[in-house]
C-alpha atoms as a PDB file:
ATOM      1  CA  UNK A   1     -12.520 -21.246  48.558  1.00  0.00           C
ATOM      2  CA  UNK A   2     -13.370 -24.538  50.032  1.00  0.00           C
ATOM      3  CA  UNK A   3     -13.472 -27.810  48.017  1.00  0.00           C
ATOM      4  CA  UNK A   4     -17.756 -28.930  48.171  1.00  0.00           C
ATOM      5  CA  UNK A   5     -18.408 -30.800  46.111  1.00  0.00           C
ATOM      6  CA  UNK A   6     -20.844 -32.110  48.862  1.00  0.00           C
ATOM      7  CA  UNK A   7     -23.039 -29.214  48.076  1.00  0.00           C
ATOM      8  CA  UNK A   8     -23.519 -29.835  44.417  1.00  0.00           C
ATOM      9  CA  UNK A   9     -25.446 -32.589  43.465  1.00  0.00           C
ATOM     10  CA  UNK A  10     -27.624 -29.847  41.463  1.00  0.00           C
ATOM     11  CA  UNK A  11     -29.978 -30.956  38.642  1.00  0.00           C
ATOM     12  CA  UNK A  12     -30.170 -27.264  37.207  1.00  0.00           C
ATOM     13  CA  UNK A  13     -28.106 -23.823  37.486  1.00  0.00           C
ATOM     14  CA  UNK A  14     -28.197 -22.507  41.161  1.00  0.00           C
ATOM     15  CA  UNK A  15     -30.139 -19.602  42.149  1.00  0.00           C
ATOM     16  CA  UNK A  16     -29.002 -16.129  42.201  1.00  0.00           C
ATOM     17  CA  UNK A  17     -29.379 -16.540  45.991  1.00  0.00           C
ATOM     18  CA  UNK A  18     -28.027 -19.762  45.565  1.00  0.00           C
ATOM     19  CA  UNK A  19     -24.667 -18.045  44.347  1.00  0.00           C
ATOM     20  CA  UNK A  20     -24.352 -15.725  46.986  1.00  0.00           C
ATOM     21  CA  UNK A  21     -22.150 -17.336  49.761  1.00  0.00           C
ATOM     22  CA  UNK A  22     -19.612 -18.682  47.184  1.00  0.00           C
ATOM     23  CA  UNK A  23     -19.445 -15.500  45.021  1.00  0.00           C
ATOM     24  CA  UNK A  24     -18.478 -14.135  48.336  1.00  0.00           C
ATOM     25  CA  UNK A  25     -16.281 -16.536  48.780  1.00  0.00           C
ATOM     26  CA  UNK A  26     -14.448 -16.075  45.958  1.00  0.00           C
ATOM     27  CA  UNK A  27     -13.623 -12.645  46.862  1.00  0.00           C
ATOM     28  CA  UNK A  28     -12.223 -13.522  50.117  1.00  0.00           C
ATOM     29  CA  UNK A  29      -8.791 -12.733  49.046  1.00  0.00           C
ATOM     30  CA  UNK A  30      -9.659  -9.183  49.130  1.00  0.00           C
ATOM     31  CA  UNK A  31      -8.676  -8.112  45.714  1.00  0.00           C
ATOM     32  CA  UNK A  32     -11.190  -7.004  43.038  1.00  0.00           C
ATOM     33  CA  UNK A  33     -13.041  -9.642  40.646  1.00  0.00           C
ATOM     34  CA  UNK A  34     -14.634  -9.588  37.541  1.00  0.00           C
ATOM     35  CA  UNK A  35     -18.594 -12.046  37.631  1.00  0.00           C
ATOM     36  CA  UNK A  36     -17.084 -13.273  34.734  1.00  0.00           C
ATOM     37  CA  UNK A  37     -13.920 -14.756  35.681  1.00  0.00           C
ATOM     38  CA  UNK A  38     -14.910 -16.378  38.855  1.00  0.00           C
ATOM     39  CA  UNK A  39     -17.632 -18.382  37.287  1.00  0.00           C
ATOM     40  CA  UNK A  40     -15.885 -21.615  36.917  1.00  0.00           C
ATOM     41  CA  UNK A  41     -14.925 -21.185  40.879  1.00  0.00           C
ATOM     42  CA  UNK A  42     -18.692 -21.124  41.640  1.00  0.00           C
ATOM     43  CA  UNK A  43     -19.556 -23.573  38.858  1.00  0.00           C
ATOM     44  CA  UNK A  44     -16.778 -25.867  40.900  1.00  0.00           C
ATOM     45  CA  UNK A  45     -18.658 -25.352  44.088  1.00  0.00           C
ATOM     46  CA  UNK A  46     -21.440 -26.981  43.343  1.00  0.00           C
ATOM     47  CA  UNK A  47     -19.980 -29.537  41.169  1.00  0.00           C
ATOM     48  CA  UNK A  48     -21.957 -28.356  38.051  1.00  0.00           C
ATOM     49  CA  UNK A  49     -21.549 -30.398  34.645  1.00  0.00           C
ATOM     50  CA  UNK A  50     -20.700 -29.012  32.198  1.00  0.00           C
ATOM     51  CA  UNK A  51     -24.134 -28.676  30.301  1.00  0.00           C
ATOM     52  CA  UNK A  52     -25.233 -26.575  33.143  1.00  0.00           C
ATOM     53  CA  UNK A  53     -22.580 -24.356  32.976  1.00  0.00           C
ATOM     54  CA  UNK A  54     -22.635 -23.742  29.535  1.00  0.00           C
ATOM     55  CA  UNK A  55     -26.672 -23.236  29.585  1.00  0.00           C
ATOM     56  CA  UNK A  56     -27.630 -20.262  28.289  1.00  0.00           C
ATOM     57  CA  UNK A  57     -30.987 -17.586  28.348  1.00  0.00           C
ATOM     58  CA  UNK A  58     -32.788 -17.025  25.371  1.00  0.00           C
ATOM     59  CA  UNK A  59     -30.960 -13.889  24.407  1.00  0.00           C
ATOM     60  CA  UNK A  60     -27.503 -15.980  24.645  1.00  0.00           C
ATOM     61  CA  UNK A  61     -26.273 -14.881  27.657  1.00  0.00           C
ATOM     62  CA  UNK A  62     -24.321 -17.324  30.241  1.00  0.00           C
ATOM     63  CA  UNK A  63     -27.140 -18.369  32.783  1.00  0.00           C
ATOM     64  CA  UNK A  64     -24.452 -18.933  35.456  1.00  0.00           C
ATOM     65  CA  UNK A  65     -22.754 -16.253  35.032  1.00  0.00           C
ATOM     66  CA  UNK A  66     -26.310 -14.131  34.958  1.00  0.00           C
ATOM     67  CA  UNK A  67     -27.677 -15.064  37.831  1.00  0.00           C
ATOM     68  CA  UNK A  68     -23.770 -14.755  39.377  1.00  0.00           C
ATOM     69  CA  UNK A  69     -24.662 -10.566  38.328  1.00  0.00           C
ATOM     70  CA  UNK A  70     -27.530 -10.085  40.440  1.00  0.00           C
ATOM     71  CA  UNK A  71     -26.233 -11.919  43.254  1.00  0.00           C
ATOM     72  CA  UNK A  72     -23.667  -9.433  42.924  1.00  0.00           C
ATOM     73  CA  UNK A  73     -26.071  -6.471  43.255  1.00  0.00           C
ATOM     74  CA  UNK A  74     -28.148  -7.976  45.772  1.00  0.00           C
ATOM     75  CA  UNK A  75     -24.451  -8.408  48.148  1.00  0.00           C
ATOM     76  CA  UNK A  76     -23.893  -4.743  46.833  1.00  0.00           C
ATOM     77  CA  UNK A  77     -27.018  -3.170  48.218  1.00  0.00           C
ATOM     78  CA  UNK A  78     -26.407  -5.133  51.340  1.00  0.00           C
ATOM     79  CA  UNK A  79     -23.123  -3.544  51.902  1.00  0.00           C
ATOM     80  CA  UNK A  80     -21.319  -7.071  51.634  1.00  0.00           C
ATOM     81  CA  UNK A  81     -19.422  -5.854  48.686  1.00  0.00           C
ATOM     82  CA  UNK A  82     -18.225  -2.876  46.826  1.00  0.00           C
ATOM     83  CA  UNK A  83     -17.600  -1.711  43.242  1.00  0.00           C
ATOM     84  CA  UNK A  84     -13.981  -0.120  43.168  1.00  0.00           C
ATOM     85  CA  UNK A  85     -14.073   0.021  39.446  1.00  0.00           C
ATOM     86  CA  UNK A  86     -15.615  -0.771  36.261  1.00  0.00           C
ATOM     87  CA  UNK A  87     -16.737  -4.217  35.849  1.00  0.00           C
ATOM     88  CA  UNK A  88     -15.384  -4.857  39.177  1.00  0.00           C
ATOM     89  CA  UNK A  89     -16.274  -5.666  42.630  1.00  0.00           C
ATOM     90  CA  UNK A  90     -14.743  -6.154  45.921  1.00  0.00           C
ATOM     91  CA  UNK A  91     -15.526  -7.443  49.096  1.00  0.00           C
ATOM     92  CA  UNK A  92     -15.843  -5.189  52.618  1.00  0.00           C
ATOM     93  CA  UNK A  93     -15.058  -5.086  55.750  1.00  0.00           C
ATOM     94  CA  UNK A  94     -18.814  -6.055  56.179  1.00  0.00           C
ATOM     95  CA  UNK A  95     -18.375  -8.489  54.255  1.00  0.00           C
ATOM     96  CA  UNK A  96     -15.309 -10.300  55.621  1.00  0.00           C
ATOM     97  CA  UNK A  97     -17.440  -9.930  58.768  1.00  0.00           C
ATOM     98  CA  UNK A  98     -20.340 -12.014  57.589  1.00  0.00           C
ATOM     99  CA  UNK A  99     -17.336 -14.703  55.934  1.00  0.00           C
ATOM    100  CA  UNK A 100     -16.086 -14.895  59.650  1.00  0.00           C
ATOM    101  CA  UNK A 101     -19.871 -16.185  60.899  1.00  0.00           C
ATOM    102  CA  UNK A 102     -19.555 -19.094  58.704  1.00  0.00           C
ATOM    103  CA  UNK A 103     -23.002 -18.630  57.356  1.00  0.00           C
ATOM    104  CA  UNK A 104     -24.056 -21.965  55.551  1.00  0.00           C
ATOM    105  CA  UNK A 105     -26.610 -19.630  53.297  1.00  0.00           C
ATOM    106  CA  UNK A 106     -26.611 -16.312  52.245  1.00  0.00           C
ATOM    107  CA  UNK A 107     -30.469 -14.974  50.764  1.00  0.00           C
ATOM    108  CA  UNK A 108     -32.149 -11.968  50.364  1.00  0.00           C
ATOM    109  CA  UNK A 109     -33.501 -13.255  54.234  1.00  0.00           C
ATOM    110  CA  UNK A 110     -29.965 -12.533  55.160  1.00  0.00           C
ATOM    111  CA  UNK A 111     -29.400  -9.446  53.688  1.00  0.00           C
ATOM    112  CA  UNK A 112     -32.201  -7.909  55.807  1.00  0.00           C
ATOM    113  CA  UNK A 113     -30.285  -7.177  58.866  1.00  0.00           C
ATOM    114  CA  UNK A 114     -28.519  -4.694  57.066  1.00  0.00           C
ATOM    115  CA  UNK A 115     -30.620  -1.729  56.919  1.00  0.00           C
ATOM    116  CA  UNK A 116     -29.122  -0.289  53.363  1.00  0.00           C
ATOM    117  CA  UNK A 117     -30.770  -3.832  51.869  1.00  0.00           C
ATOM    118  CA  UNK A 118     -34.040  -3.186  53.634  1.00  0.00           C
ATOM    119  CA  UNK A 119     -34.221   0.206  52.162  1.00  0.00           C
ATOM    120  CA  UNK A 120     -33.699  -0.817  48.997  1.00  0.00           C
ATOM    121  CA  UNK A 121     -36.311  -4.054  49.091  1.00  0.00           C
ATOM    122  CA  UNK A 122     -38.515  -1.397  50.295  1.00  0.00           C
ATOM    123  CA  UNK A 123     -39.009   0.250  47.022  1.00  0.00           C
ATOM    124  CA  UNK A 124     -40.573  -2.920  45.980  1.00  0.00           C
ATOM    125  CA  UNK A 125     -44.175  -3.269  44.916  1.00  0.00           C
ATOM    126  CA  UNK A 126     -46.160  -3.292  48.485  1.00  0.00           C
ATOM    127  CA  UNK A 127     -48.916  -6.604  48.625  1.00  0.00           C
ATOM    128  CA  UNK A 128     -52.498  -6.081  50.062  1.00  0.00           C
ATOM    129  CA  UNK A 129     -50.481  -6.763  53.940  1.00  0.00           C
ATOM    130  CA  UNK A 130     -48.424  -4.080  53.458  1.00  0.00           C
ATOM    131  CA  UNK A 131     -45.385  -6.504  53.567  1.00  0.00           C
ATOM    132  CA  UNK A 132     -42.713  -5.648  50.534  1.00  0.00           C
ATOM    133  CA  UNK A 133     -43.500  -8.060  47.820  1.00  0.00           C
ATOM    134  CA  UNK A 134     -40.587  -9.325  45.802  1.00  0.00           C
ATOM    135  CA  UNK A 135     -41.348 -12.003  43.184  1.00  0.00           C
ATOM    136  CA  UNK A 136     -37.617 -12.639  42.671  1.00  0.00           C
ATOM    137  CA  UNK A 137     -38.178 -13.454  47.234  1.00  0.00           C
ATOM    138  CA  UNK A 138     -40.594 -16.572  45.962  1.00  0.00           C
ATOM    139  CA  UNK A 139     -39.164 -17.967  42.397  1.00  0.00           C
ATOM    140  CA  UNK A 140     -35.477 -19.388  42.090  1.00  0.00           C
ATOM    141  CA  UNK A 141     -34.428 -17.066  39.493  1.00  0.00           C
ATOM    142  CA  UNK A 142     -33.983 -12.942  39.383  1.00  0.00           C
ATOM    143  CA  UNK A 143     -36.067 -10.202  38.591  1.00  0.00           C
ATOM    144  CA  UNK A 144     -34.742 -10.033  35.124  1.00  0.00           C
ATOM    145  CA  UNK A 145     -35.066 -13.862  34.167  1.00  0.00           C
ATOM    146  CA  UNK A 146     -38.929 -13.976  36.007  1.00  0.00           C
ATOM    147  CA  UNK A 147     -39.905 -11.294  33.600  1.00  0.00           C
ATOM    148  CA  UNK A 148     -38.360 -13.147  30.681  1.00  0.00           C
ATOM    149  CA  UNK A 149     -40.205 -16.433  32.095  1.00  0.00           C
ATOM    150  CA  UNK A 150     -43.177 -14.993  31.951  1.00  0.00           C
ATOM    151  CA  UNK A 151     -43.111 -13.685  28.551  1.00  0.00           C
ATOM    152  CA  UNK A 152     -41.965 -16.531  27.374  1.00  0.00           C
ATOM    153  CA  UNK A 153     -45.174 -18.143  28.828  1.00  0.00           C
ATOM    154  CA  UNK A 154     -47.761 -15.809  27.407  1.00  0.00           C
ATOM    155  CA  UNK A 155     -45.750 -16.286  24.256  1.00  0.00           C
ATOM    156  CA  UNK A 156     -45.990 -20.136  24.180  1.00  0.00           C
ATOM    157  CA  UNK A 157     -49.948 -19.546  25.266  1.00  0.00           C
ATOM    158  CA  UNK A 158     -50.644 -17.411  22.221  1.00  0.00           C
ATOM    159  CA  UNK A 159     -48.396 -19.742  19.405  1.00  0.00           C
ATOM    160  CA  UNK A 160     -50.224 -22.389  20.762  1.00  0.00           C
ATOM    161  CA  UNK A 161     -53.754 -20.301  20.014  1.00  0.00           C
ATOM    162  CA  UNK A 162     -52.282 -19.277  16.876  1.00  0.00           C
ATOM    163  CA  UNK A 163     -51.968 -22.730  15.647  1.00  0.00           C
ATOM    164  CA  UNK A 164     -55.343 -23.656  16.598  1.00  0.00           C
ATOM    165  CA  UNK A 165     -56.631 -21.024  15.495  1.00  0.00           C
ATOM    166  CA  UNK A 166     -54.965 -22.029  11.459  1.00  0.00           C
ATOM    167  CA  UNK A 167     -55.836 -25.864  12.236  1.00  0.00           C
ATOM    168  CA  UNK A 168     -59.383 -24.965  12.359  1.00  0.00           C
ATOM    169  CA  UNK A 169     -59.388 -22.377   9.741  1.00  0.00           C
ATOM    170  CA  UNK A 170     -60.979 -22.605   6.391  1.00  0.00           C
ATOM    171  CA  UNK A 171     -58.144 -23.723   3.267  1.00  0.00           C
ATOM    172  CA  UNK A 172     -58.905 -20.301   2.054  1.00  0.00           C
ATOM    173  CA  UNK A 173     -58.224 -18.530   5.405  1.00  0.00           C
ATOM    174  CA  UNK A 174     -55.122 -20.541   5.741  1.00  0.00           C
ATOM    175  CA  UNK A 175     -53.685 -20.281   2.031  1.00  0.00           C
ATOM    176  CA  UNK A 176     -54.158 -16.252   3.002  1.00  0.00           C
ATOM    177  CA  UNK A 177     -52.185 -16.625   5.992  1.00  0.00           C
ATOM    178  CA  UNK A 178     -49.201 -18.271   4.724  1.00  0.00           C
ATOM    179  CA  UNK A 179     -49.164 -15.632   1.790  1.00  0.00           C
ATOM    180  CA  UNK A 180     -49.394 -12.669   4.526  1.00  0.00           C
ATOM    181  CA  UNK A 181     -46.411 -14.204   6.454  1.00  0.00           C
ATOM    182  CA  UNK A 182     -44.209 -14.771   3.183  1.00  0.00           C
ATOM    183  CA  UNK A 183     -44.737 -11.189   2.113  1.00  0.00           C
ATOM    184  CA  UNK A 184     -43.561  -9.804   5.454  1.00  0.00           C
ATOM    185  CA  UNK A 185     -40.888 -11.727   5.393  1.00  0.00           C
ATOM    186  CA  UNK A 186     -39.895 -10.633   1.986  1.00  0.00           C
ATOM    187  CA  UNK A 187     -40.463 -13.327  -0.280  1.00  0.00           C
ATOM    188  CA  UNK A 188     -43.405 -12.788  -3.168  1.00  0.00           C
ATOM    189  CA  UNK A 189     -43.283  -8.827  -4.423  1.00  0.00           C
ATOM    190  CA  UNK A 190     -46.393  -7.714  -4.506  1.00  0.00           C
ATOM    191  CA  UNK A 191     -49.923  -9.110  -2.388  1.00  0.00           C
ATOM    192  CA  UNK A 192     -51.879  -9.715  -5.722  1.00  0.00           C
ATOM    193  CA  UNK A 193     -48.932 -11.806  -7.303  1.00  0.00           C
ATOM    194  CA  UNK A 194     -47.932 -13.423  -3.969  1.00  0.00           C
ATOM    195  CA  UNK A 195     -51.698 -14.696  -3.359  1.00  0.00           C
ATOM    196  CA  UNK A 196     -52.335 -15.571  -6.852  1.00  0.00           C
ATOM    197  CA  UNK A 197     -49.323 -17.835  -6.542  1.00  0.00           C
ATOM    198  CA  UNK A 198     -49.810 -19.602  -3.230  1.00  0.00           C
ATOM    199  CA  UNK A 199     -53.900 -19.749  -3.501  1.00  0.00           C
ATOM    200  CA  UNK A 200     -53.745 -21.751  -6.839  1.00  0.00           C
ATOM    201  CA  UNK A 201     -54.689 -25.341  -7.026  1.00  0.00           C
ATOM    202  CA  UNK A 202     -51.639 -27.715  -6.628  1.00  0.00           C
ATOM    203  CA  UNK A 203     -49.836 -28.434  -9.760  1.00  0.00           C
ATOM    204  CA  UNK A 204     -48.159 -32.303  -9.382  1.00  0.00           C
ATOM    205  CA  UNK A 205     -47.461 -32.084  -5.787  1.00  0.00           C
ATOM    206  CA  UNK A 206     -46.823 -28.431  -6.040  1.00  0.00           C
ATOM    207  CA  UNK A 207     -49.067 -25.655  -4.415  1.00  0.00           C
ATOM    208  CA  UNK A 208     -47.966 -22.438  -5.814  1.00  0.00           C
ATOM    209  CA  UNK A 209     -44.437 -20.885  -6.271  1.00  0.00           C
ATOM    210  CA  UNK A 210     -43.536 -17.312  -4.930  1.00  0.00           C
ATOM    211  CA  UNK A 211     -40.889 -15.076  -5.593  1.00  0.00           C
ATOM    212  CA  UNK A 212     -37.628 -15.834  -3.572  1.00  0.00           C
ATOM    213  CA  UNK A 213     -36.996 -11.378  -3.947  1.00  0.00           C
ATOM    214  CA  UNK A 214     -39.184  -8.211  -4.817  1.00  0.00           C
ATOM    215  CA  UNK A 215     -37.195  -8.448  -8.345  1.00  0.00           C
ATOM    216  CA  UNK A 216     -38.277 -12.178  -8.903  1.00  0.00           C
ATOM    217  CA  UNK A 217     -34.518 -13.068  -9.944  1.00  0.00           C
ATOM    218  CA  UNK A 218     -35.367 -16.538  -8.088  1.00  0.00           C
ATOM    219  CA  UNK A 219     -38.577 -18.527  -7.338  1.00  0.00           C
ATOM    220  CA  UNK A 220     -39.398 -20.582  -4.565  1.00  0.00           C
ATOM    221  CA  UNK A 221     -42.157 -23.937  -4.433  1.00  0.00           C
ATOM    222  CA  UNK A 222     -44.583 -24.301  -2.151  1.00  0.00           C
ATOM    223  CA  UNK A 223     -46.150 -26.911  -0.700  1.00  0.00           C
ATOM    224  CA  UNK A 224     -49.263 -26.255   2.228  1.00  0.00           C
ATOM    225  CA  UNK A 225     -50.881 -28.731   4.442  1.00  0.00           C
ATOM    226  CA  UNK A 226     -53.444 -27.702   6.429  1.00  0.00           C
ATOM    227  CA  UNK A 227     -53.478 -30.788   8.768  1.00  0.00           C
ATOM    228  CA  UNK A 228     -54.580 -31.371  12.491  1.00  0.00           C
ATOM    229  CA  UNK A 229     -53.592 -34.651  13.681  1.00  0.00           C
ATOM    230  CA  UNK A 230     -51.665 -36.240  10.658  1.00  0.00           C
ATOM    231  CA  UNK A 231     -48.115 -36.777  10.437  1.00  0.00           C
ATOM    232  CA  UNK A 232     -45.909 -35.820   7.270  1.00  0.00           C
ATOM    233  CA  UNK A 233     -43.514 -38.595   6.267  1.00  0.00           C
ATOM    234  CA  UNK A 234     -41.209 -39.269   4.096  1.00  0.00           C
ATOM    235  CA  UNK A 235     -43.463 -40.132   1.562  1.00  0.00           C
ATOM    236  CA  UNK A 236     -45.125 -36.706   1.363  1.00  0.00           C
ATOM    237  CA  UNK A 237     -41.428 -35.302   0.745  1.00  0.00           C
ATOM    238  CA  UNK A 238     -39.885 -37.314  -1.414  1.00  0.00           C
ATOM    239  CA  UNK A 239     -43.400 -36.406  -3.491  1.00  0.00           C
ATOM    240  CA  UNK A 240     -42.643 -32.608  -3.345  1.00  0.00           C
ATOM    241  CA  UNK A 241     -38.834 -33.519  -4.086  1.00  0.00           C
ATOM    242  CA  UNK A 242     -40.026 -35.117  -7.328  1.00  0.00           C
ATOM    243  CA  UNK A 243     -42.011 -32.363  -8.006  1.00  0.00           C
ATOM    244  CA  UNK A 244     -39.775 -29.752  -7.305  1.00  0.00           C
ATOM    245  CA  UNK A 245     -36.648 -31.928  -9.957  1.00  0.00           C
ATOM    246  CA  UNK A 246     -39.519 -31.965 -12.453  1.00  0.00           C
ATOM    247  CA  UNK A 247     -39.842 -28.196 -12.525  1.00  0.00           C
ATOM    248  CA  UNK A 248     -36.180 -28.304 -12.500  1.00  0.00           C
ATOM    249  CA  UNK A 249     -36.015 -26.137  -9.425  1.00  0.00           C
ATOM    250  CA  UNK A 250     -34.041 -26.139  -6.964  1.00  0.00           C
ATOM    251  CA  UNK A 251     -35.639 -24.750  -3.587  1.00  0.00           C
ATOM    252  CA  UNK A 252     -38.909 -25.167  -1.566  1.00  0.00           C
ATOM    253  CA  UNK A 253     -40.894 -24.872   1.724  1.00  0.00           C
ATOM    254  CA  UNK A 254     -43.188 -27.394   2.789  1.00  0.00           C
ATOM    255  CA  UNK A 255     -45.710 -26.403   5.172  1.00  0.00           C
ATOM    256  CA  UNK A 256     -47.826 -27.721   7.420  1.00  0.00           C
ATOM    257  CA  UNK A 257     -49.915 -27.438  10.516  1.00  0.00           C
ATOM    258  CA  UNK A 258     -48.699 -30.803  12.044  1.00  0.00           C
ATOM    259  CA  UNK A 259     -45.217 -32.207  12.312  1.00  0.00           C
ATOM    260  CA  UNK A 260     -42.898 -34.256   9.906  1.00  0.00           C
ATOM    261  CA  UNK A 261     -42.163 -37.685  10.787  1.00  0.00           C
ATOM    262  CA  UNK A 262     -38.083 -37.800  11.659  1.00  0.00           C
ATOM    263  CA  UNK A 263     -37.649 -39.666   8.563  1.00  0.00           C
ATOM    264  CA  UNK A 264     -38.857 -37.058   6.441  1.00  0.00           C
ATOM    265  CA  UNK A 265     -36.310 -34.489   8.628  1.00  0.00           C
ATOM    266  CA  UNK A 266     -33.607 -37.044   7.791  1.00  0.00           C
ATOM    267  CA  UNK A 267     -34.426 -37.397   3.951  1.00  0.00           C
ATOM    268  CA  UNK A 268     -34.037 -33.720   3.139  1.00  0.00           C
ATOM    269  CA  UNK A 269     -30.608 -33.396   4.668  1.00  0.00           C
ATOM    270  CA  UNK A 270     -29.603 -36.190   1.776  1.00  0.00           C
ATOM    271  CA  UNK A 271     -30.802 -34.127  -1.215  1.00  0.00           C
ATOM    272  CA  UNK A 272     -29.169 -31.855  -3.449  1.00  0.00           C
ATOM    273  CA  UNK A 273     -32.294 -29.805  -3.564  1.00  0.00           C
ATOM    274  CA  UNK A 274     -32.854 -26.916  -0.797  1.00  0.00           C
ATOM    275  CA  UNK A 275     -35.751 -27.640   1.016  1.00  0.00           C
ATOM    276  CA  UNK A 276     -37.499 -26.208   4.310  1.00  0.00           C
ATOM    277  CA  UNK A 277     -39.718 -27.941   6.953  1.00  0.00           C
ATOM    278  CA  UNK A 278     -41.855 -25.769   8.798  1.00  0.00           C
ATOM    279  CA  UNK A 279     -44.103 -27.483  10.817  1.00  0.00           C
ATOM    280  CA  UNK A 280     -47.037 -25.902  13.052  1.00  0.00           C
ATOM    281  CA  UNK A 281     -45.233 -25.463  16.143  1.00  0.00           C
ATOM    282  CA  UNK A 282     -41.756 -23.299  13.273  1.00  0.00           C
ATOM    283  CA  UNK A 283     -45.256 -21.351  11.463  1.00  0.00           C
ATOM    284  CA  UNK A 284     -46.816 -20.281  14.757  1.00  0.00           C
ATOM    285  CA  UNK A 285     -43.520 -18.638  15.910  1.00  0.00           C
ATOM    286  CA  UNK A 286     -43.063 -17.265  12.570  1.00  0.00           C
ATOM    287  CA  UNK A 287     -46.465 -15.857  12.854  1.00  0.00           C
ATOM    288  CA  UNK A 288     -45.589 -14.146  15.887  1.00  0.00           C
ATOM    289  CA  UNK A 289     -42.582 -12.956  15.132  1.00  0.00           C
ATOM    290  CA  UNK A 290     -43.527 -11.472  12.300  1.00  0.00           C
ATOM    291  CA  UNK A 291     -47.262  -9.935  13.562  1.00  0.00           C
ATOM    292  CA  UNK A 292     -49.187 -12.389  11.550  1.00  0.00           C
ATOM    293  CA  UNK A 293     -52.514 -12.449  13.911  1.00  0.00           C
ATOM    294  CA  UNK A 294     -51.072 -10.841  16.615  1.00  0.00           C
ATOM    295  CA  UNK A 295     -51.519  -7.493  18.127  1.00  0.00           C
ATOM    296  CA  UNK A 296     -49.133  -5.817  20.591  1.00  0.00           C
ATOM    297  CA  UNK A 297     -50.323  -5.099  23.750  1.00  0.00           C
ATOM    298  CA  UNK A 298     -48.030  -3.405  26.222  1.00  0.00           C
ATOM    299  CA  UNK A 299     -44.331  -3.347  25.975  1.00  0.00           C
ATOM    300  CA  UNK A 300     -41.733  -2.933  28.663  1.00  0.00           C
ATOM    301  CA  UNK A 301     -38.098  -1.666  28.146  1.00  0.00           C
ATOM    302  CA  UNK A 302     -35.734  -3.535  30.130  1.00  0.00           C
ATOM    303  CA  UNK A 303     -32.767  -0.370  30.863  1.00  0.00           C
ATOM    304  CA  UNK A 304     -29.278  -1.290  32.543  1.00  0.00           C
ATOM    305  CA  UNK A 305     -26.686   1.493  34.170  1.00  0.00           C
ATOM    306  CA  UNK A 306     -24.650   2.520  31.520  1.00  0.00           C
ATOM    307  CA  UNK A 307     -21.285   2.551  33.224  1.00  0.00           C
ATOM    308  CA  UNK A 308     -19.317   4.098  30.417  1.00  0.00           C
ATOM    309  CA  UNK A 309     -21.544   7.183  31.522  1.00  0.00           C
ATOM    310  CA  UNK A 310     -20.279   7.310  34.628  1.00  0.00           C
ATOM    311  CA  UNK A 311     -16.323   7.147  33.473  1.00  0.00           C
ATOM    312  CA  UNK A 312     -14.505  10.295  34.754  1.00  0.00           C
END
């Protein structure tokens, strides 16, 4: 494949349509390819650093090498390449024919003269014109990655309700909360022992202590702030440190509904004793991870070919 680094002054990971015309490329030579092993080829093509093409998706998955997948399918349904085995793919006669055009861009806009692609963009969800509508055809990423875009979205809009939600709660309401999310995540035994330890009135900068396990073989102190618009410092910690080497223990959770100053982030990773910032932005997630104040509303299974099935 040809040296261009012309083409890559990108800022962020190319498109799966991006991808395309150098995935292509790469199979030139005729011979069958693995995504995987061809990604520093494409990476090269555009001249990628190398935080881009180490960048992952949420779950942990390559987003080069992602994206390098579907552009993969797309050229598949498009007759441009072909899947001679598993894991691999190869490029076709059709293919080599399109290569010989010198196309500077290959897109789903491409694709369309081939009437295998248009068949298959046809099973799309149809918009009020009648015109196939493809939302992976107007955003820069694939139909897998807009879906996980967009749940990502709703969740950042409901954390960020969540968290105003607590801010403006009542102490009581709040206190409850914390003890409903400490349970479910297994800390406390039993409601009634967990909520008379939490919902107690501090004790020397301590707000309650909860079991670390159902069998109480370990304790953990607490320390709540309901805040809106203060920030917890150093101060504030060191306070709960003290605390916490008065009672001779040694682990606790401070948290809050603001955010800790960086020197307070910096002081606990001197100390012997084990102790955990969550601010409101770490207990809203935690919230919804856990179902705290959340309900489910729909869910949607995301199912790949299983090509293990398919082994004869």
């Amino acid at each position: 494949m040809d040296a261009t680094a012309t083409r890559g002054e990108s800022q962020s990971v190319p498109t799966y349509e991006d991808v395309m015309l150098p995935l292509l490329l790469c199979a030139e030579d005729g011979q069958p390819h693995r995504v995987r092993d061809l990604a520093g080829k494409v990476a090269d093509y555009f001249s990628l650093p190398e935080t881009l093409r180490e960048q992952t998706l949420p779950d942990g998955r390559n987003r080069l090498i992602h994206r390098m997948e579907w552009a993969r399918t797309y050229l598949k349904k498009a007759g441009l390449v072909d899947y001679p085995g598993r894991g691999l793919f190869k490029i076709t006669q059709r293919g080599l024919s399109v290569l010989k055009e010198q196309p500077g861009r290959i897109d789903s806009k491409f694709l369309r003269r081939y009437p295998e692609f248009v068949q298959f963009k046809a099973s799309a969800p149809q918009d009020s014109g009648g015109e196939p509508a493809s939302s992976s055809e107007v955003l820069p990423v694939d139909p897998e990655e807009a879906m996980e875009n967009g749940y990502q979205a709703l969740r950042d809009e409901v954390e960020s309700e969540l968290l105003q939600k607590l801010k403006t709660a009542s102490p009581n309401f709040f206190e409850s909360a914390v003890v409903d999310l400490l349970l479910k995540m297994g800390y406390g035994g039993s409601r009634k022992e967990a909520g008379r330890a939490i919902g107690r009135v501090g004790d020397e900068g301590i707000d309650g202590v909860i079991d670390e396990d159902a069998l109480g073989l370990d304790v953990v102190y607490i320390q709540a702030k309901r805040w809106t618009d203060r920030t917890v410092g150093r101060q504030e910690i060191q306070q709960f440190v003290g605390a916490l080497q008065g009672k001779r223990a040694r682990k606790g959770i401070f948290i809050t509904t603001s955010v800790f100053a960086q020197t307070a982030k910096d002081y606990v990773k001197t100390i012997d004793n084990r102790v955990v910032l969550i601010d409101g932005a770490a207990l809203a997630s935690l919230l919804f991870d856990y179902g705290i104040g959340v309900s489910e509303a729909k869910r949607y299974t995301v199912k790949r070919i299983d090509s293990e099935y398919f082994e004869e």
